[in-house]
Protein backbone atom coordinates (compact mmCIF):
# COMPACT_ATOMS: atom_id res chain seq x y z
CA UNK A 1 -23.36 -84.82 -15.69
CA UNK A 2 -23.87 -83.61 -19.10
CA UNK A 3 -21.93 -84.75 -22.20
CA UNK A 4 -20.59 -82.04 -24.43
CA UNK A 5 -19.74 -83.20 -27.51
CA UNK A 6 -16.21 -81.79 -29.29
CA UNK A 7 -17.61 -79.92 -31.68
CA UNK A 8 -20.73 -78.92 -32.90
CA UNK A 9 -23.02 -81.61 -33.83
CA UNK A 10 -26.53 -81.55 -35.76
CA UNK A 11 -29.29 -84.22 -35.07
CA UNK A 12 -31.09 -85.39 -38.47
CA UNK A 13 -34.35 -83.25 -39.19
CA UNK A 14 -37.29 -85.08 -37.78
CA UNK A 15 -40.86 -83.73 -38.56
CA UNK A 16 -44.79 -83.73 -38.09
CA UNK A 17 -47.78 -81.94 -39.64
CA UNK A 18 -46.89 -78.54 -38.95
CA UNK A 19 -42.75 -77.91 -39.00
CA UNK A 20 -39.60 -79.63 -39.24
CA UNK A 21 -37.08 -80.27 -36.31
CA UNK A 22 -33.98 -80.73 -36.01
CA UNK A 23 -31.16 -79.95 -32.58
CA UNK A 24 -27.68 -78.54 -32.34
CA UNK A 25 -25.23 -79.67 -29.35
CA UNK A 26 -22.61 -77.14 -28.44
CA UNK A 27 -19.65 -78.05 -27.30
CA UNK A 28 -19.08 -76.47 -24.03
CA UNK A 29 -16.51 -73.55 -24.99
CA UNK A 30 -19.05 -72.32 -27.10
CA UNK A 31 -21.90 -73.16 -24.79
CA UNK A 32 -19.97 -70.48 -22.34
CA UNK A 33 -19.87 -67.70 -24.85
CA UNK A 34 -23.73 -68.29 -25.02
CA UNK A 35 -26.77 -65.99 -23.58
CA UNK A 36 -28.14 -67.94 -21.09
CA UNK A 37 -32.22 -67.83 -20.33
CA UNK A 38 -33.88 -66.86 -23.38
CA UNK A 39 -34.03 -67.95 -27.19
CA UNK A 40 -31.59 -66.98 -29.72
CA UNK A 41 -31.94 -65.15 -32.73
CA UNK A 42 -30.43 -66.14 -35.85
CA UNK A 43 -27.90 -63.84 -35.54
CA UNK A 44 -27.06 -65.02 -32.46
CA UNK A 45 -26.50 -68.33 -33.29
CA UNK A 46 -25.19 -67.96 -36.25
CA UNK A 47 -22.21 -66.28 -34.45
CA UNK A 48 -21.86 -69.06 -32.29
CA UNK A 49 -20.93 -70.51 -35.28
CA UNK A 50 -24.12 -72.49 -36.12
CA UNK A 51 -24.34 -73.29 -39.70
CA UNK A 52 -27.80 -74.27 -41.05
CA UNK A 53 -30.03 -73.57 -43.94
CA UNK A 54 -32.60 -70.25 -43.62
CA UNK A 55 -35.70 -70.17 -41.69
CA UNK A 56 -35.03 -72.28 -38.54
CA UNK A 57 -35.69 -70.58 -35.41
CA UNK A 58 -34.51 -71.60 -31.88
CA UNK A 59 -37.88 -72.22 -30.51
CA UNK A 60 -37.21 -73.93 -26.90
CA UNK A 61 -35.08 -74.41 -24.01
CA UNK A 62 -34.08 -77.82 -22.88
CA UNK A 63 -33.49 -76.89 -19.47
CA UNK A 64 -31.82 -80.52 -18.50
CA UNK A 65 -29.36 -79.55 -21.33
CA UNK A 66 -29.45 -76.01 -22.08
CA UNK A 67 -26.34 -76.91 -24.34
CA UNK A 68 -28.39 -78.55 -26.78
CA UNK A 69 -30.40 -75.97 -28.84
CA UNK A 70 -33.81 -76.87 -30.32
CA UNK A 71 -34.91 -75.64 -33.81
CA UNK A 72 -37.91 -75.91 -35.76
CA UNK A 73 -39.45 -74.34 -39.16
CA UNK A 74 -42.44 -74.71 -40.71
CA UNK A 75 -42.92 -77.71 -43.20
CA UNK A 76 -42.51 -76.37 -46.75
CA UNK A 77 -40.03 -73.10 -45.70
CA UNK A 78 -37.83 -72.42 -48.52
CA UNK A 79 -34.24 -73.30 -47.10
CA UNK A 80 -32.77 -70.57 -49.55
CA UNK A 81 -34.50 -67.60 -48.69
CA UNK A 82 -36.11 -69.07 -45.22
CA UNK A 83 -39.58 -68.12 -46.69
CA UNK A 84 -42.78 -69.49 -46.43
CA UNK A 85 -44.91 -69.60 -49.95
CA UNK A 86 -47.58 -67.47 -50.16
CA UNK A 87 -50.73 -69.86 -49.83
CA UNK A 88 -48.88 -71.55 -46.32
CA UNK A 89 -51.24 -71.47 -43.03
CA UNK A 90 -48.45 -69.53 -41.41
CA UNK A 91 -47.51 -67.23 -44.01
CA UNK A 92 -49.05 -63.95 -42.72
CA UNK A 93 -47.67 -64.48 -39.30
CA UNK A 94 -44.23 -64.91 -40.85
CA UNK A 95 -44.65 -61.64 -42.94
CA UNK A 96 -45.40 -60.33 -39.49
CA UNK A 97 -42.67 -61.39 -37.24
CA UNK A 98 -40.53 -60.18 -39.86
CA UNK A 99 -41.31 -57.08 -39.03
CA UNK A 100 -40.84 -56.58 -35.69
């Protein structure tokens, strides 16, 4: 039986080479009000009421918990603006994305 937590809780950011992580737990009246079976975009969680600096994207579903959302950005995103600098490995696929 999963445990919802009360309110919305944020795990610590953790990190490796590449990005930094960090997951969300929604309580479960929010969890309801959620689309179900696909990622979120910022937008979207954002009106769940998910308050975190720019650039993290909802990257994978835990499907044991599908309450908990997973986030990730790239190590070295500006938390202001959600940009990567110019010179990053993963700028150009950023400036991409962005456009879509």
């Amino acid at each position: 039986m999963p445990h919802f937590p009360d309110e919305i809780e944020y795990s610590e950011k953790y990190e490796d080479d590449s990005y930094e992580y960090r997951h969300v737990l929604l309580p479960k009246h929010i969890f309801k009000k959620m689309q179900r079976g696909r990622l979120l975009t910022e937008n979207e969680w954002r009106s769940l009421g998910v308050q975190q600096s720019r650039g993290w994207v909802h990257y994978e579903i835990h499907k044991p918990e599908p309450f908990i959302l997973l986030f990730r950005r790239p190590q070295g995103t500006d938390p202001n603006t959600g940009l990567l600098p110019q010179g990053h490995p993963l700028y150009q696929q950023q400036l991409q994305a962005m456009k879509k």
